[in-house]
PDB file of N, CA and C in Angstrom:
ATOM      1  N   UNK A   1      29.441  -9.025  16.398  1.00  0.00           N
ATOM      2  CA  UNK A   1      28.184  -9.584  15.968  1.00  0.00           C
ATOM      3  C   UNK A   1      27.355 -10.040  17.157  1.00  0.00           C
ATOM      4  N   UNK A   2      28.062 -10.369  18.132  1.00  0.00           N
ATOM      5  CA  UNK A   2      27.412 -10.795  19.097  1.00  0.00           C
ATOM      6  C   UNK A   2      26.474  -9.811  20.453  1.00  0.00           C
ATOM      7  N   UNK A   3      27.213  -8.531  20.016  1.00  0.00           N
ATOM      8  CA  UNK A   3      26.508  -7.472  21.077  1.00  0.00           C
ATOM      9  C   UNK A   3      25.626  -7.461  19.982  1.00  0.00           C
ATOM     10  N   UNK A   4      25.149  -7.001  18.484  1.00  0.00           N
ATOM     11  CA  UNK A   4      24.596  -6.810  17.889  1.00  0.00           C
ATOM     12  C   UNK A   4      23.231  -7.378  18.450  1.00  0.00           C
ATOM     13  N   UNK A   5      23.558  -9.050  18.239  1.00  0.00           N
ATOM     14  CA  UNK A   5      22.466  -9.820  18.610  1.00  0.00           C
ATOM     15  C   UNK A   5      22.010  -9.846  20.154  1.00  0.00           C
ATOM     16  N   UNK A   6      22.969  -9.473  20.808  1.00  0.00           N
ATOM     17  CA  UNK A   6      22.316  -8.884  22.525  1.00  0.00           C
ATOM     18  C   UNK A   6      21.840  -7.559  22.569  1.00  0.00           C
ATOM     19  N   UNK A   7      21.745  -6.926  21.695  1.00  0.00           N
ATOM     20  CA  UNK A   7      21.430  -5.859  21.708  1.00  0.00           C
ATOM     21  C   UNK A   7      20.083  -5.621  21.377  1.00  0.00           C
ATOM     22  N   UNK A   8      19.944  -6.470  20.166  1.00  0.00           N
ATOM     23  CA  UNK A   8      18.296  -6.615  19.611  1.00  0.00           C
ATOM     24  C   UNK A   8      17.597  -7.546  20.271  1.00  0.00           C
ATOM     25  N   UNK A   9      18.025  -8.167  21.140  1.00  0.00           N
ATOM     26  CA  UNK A   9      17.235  -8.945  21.554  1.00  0.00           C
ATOM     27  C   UNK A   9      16.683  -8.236  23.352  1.00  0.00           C
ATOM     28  N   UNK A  10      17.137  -6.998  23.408  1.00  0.00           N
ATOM     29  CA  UNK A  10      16.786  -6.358  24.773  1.00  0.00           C
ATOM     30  C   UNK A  10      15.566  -4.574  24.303  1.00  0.00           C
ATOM     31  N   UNK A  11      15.630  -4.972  23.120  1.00  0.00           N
ATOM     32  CA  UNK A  11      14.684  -4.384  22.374  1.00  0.00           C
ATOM     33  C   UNK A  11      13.635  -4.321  22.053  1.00  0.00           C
ATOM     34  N   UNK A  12      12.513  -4.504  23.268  1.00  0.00           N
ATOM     35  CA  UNK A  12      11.114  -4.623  22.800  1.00  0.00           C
ATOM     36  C   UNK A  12      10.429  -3.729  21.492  1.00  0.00           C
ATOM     37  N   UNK A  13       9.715  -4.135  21.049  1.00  0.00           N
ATOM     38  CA  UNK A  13       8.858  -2.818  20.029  1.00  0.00           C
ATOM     39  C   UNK A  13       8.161  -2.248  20.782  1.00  0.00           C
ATOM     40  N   UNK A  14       7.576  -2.629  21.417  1.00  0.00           N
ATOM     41  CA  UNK A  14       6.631  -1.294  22.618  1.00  0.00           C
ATOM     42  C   UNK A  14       7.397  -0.689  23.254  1.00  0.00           C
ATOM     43  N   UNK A  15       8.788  -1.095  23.836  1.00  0.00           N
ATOM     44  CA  UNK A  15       9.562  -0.068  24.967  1.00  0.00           C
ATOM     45  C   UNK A  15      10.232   0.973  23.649  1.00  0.00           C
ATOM     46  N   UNK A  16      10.435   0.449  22.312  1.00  0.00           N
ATOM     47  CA  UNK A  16      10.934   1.851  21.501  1.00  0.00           C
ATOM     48  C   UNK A  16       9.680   2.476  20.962  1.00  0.00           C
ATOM     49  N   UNK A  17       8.503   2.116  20.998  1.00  0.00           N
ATOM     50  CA  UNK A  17       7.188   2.983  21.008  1.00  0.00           C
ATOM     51  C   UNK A  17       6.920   3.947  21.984  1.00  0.00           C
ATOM     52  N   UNK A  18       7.595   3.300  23.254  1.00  0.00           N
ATOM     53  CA  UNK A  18       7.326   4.155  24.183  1.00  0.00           C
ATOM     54  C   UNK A  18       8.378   5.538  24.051  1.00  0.00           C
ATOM     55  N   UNK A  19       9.395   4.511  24.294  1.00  0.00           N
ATOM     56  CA  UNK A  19      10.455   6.106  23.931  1.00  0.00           C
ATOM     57  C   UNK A  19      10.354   6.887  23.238  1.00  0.00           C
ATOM     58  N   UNK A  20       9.843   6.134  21.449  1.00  0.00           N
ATOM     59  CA  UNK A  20       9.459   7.776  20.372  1.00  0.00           C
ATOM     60  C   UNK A  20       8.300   8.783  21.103  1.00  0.00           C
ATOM     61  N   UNK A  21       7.455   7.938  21.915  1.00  0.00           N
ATOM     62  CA  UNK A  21       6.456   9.287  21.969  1.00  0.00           C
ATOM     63  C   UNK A  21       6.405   9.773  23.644  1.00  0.00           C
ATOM     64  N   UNK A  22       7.445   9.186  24.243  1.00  0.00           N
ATOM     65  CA  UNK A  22       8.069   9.938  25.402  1.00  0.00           C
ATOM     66  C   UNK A  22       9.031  11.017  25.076  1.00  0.00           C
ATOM     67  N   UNK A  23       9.954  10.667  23.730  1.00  0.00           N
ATOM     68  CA  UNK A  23      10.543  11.742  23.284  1.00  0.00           C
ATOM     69  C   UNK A  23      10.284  12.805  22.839  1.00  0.00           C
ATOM     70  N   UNK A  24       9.118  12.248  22.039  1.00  0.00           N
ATOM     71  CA  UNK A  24       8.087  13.741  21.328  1.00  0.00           C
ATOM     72  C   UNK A  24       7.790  14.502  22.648  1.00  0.00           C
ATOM     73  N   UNK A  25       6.842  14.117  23.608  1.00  0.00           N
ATOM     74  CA  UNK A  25       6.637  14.587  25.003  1.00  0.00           C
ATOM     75  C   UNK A  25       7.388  15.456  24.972  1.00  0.00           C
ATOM     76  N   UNK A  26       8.651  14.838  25.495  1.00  0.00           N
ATOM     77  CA  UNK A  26       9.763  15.620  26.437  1.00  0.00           C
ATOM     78  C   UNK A  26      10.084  16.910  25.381  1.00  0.00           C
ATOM     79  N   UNK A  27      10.504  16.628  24.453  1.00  0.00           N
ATOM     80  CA  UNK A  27      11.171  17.381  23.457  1.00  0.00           C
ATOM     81  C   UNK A  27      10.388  18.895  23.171  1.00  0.00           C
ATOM     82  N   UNK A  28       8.831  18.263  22.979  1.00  0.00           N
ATOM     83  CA  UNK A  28       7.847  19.501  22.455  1.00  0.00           C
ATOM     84  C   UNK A  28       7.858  20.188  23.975  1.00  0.00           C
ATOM     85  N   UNK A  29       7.839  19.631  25.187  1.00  0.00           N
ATOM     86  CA  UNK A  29       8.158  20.339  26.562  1.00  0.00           C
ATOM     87  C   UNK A  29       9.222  21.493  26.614  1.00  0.00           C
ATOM     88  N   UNK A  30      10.394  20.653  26.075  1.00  0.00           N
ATOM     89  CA  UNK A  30      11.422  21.710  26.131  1.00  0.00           C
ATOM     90  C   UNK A  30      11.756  23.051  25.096  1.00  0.00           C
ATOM     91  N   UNK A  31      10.816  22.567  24.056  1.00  0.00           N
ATOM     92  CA  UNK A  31      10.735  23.592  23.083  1.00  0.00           C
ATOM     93  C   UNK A  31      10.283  24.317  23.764  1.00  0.00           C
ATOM     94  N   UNK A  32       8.966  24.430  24.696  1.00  0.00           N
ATOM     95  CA  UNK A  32       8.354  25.698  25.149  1.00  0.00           C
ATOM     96  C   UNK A  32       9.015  25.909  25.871  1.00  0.00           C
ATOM     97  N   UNK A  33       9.853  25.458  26.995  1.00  0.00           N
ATOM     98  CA  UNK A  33      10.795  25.884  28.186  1.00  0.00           C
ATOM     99  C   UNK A  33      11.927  26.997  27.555  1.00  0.00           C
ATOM    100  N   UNK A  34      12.467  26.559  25.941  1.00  0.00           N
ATOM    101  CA  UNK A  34      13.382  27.035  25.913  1.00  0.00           C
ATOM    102  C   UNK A  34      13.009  28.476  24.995  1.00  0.00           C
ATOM    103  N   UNK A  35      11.859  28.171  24.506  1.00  0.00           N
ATOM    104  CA  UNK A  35      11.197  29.696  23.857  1.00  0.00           C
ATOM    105  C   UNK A  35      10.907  30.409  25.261  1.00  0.00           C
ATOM    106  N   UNK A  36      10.478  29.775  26.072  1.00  0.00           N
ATOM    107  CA  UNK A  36      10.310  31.180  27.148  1.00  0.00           C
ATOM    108  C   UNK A  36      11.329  31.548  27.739  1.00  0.00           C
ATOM    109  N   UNK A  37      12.495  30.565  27.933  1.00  0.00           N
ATOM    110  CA  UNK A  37      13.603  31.420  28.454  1.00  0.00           C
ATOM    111  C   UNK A  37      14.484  32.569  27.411  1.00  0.00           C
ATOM    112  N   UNK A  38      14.086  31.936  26.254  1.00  0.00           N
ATOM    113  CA  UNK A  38      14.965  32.940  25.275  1.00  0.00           C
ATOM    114  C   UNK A  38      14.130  34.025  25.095  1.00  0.00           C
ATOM    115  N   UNK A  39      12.410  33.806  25.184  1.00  0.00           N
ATOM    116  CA  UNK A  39      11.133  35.469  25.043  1.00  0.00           C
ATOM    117  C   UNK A  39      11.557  36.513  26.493  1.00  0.00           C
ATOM    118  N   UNK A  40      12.153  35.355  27.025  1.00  0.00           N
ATOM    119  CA  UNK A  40      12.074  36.258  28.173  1.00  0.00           C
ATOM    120  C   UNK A  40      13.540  36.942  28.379  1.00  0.00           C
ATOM    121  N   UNK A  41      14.626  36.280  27.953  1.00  0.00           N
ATOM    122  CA  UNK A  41      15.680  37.250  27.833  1.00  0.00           C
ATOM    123  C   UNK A  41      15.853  38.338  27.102  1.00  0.00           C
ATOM    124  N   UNK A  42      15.072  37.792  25.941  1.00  0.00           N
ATOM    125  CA  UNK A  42      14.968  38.996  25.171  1.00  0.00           C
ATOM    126  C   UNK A  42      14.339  39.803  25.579  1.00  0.00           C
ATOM    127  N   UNK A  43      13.113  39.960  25.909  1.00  0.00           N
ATOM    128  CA  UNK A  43      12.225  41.308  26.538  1.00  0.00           C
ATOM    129  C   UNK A  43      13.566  42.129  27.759  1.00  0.00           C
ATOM    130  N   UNK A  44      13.951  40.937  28.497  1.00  0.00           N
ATOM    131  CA  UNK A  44      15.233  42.040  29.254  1.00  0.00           C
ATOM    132  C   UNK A  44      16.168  42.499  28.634  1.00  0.00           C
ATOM    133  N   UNK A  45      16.840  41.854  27.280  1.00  0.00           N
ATOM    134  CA  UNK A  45      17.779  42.561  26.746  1.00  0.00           C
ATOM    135  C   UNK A  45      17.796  43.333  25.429  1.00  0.00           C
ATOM    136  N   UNK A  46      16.715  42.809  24.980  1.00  0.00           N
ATOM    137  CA  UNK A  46      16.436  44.121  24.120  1.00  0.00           C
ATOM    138  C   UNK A  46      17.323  43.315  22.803  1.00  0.00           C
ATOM    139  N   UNK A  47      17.560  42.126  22.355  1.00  0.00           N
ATOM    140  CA  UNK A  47      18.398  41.572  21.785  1.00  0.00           C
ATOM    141  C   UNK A  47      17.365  41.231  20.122  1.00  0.00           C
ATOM    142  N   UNK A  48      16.105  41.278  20.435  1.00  0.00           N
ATOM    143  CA  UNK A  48      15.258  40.711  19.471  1.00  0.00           C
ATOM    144  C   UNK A  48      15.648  39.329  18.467  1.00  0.00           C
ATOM    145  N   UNK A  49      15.561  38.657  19.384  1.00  0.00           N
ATOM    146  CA  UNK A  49      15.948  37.040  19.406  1.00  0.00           C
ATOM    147  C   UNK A  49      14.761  36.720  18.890  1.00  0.00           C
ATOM    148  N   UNK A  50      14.740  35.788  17.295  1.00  0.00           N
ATOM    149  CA  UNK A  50      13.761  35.699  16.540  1.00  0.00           C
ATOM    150  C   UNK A  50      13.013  34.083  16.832  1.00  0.00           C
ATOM    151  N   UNK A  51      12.908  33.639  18.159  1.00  0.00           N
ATOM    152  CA  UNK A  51      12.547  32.461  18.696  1.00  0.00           C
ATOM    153  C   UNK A  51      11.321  32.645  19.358  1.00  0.00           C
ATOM    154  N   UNK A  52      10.090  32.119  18.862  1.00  0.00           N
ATOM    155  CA  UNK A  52       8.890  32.057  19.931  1.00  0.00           C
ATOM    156  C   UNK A  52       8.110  30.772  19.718  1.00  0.00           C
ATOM    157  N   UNK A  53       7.231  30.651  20.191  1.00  0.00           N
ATOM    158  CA  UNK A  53       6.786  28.910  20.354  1.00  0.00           C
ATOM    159  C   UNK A  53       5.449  28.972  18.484  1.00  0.00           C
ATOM    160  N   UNK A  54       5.542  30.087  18.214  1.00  0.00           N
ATOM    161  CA  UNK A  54       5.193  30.094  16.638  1.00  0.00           C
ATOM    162  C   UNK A  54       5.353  29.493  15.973  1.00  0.00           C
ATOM    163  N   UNK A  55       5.948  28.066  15.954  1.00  0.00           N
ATOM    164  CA  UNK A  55       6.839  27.609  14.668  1.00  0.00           C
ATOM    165  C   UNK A  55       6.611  27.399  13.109  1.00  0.00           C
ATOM    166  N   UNK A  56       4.858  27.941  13.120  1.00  0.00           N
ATOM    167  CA  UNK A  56       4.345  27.965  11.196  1.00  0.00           C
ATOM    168  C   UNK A  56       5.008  28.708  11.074  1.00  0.00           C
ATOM    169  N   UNK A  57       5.413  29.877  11.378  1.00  0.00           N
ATOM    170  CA  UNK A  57       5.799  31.242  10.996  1.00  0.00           C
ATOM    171  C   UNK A  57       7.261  31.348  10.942  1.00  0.00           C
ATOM    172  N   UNK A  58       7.964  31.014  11.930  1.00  0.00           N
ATOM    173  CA  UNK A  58       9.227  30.730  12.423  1.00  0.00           C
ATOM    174  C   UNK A  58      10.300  29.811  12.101  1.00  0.00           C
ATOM    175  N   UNK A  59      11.480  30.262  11.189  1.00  0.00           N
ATOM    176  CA  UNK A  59      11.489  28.734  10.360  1.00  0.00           C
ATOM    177  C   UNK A  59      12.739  28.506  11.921  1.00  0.00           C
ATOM    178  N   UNK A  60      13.324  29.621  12.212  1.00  0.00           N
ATOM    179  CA  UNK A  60      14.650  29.433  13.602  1.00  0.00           C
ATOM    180  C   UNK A  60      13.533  28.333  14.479  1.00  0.00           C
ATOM    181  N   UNK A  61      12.282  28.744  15.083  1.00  0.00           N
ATOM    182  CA  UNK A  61      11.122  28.091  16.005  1.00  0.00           C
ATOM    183  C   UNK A  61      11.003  26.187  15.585  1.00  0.00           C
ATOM    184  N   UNK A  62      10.925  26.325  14.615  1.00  0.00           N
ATOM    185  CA  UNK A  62      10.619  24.945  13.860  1.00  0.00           C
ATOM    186  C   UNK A  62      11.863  23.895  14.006  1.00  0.00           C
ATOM    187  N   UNK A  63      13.361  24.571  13.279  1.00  0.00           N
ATOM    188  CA  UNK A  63      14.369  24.018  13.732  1.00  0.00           C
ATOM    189  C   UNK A  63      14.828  23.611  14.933  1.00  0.00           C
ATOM    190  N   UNK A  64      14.818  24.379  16.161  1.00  0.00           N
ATOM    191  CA  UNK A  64      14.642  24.202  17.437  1.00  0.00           C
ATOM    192  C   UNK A  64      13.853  22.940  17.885  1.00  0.00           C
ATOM    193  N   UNK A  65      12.309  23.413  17.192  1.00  0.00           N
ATOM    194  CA  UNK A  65      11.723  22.394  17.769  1.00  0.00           C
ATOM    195  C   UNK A  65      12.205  20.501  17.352  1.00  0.00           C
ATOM    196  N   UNK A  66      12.954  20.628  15.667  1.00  0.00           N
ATOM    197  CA  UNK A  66      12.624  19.724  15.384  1.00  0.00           C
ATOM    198  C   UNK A  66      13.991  18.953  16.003  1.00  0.00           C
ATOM    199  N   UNK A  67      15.141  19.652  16.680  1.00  0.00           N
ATOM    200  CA  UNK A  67      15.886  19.401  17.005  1.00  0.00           C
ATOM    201  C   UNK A  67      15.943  19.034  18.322  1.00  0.00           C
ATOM    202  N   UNK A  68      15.348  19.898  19.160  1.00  0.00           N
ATOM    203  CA  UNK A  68      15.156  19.221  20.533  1.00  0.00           C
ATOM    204  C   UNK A  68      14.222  17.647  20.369  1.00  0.00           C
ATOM    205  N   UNK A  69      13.114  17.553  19.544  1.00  0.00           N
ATOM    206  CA  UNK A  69      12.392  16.383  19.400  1.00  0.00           C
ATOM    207  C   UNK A  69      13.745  15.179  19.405  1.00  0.00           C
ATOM    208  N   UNK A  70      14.371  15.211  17.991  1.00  0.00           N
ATOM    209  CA  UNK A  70      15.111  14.263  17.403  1.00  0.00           C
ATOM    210  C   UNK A  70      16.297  13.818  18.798  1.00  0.00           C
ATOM    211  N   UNK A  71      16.839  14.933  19.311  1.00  0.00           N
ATOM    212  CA  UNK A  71      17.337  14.398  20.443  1.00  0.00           C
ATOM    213  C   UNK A  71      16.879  13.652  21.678  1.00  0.00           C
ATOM    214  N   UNK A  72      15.802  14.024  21.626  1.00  0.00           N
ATOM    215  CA  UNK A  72      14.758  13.719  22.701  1.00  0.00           C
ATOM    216  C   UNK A  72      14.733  12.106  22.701  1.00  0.00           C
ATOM    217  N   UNK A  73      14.097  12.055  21.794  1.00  0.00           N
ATOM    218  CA  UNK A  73      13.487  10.457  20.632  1.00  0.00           C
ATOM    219  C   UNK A  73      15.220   9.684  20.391  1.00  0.00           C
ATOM    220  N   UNK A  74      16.113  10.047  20.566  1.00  0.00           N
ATOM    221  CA  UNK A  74      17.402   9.509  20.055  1.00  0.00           C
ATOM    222  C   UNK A  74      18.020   8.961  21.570  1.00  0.00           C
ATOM    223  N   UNK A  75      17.913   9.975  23.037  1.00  0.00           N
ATOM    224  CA  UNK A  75      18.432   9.516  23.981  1.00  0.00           C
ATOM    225  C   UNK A  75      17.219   8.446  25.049  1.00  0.00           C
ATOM    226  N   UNK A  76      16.504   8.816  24.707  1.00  0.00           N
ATOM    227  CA  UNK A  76      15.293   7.785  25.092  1.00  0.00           C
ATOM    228  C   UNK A  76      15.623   6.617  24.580  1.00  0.00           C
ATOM    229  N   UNK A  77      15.965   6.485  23.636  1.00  0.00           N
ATOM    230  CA  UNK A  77      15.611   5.184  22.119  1.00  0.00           C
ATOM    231  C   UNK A  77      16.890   4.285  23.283  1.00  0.00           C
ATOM    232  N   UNK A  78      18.257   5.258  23.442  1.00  0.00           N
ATOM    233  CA  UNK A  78      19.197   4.568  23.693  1.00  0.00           C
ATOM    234  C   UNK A  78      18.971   4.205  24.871  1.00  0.00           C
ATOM    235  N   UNK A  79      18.243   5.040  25.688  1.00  0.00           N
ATOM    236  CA  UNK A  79      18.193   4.333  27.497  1.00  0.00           C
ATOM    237  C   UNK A  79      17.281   2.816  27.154  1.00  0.00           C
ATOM    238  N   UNK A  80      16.487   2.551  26.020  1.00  0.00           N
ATOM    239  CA  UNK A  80      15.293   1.440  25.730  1.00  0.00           C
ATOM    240  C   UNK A  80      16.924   0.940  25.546  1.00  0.00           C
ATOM    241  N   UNK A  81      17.470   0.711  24.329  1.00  0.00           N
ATOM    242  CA  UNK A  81      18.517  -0.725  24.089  1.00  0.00           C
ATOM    243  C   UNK A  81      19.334  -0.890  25.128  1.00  0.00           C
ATOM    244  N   UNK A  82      19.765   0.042  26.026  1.00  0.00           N
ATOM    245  CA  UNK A  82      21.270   0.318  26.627  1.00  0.00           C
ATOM    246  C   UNK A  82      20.758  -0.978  28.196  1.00  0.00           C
ATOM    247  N   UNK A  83      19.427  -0.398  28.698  1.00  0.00           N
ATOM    248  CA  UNK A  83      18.533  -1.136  29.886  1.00  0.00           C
ATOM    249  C   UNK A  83      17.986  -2.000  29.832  1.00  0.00           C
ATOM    250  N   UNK A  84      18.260  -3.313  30.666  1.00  0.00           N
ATOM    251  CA  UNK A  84      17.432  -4.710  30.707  1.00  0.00           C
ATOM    252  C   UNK A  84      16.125  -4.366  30.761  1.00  0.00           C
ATOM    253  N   UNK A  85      15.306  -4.584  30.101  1.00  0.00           N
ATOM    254  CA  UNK A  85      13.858  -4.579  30.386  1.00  0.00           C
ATOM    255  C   UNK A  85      13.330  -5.457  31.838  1.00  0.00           C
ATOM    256  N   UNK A  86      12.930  -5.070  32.988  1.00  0.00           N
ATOM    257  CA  UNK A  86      13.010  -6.057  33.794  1.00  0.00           C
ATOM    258  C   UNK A  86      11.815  -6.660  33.950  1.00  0.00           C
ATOM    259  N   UNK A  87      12.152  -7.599  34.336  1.00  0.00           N
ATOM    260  CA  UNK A  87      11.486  -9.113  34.853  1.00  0.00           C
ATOM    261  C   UNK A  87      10.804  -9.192  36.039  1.00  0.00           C
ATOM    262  N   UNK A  88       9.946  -9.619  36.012  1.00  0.00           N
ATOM    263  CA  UNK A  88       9.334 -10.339  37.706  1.00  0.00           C
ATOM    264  C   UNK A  88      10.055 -11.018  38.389  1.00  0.00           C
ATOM    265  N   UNK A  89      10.672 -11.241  39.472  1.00  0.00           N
ATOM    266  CA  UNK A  89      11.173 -11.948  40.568  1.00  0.00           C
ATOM    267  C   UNK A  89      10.376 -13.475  40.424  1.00  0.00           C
ATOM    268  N   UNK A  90      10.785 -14.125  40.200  1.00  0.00           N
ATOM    269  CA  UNK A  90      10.264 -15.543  40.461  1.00  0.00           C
ATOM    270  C   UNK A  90      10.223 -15.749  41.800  1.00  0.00           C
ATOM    271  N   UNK A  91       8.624 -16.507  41.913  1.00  0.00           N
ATOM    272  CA  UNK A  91       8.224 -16.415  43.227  1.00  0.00           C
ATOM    273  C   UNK A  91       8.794 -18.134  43.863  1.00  0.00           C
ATOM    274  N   UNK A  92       9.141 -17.738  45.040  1.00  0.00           N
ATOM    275  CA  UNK A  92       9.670 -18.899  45.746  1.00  0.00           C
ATOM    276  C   UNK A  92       8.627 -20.460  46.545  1.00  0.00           C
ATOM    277  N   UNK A  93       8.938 -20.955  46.122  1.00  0.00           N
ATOM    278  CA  UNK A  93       7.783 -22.207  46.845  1.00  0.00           C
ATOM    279  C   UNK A  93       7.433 -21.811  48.516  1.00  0.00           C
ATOM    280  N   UNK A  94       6.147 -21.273  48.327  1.00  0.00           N
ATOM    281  CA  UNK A  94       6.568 -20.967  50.432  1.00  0.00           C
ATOM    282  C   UNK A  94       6.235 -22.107  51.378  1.00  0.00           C
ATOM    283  N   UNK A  95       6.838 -22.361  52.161  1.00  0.00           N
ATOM    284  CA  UNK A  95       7.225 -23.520  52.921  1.00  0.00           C
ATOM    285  C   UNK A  95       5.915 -23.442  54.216  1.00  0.00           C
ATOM    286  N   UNK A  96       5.266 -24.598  54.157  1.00  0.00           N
ATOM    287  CA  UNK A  96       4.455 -24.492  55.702  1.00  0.00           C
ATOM    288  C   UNK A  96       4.910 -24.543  57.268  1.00  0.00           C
TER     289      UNK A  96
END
């Protein structure tokens, strides 16, 4: 119970705001990274790999995408609880 309550309490609402839509970011990034590496293997192998950055059309495209997102948004979320939010250094009395 007690990490519970150290846990939520290192939990800003803006630093997990930030992470959902750093995750979206990252995630919709890697969707296209990973449609072009798979458009592009395919054009070399001739494999007709049904993945392109299409995803109305594409239900394989969509899954991908919605899966890289959710991971995205899930390991972000955890670096926000897992990391002290840090603090300013308290400034020292300076001496004449």
């Amino acid at each position: 119970m007690i990490f519970m309550i150290e846990q939520s309490q290192n939990s800003n609402p803006l630093r997990l705001i930030a992470a959902v839509m750093l995750g979206i970011m990252v995630g919709s990034i890697l969707f296209f990274v990973v449609a072009l590496f798979i458009g592009s293997f395919n054009d070399l192998s001739g494999m007709h790999l049904s993945v392109s950055t299409n995803f109305a059309e594409n239900v394989w495209s969509l899954i991908l995408l919605i899966v890289l997102n959710i991971v995205c948004i899930a390991g972000f979320c955890w670096m926000v609880r897992t990391t002290p939010p840090s603090e300013p250094e308290p400034e020292s009395p300076s001496e004449p």
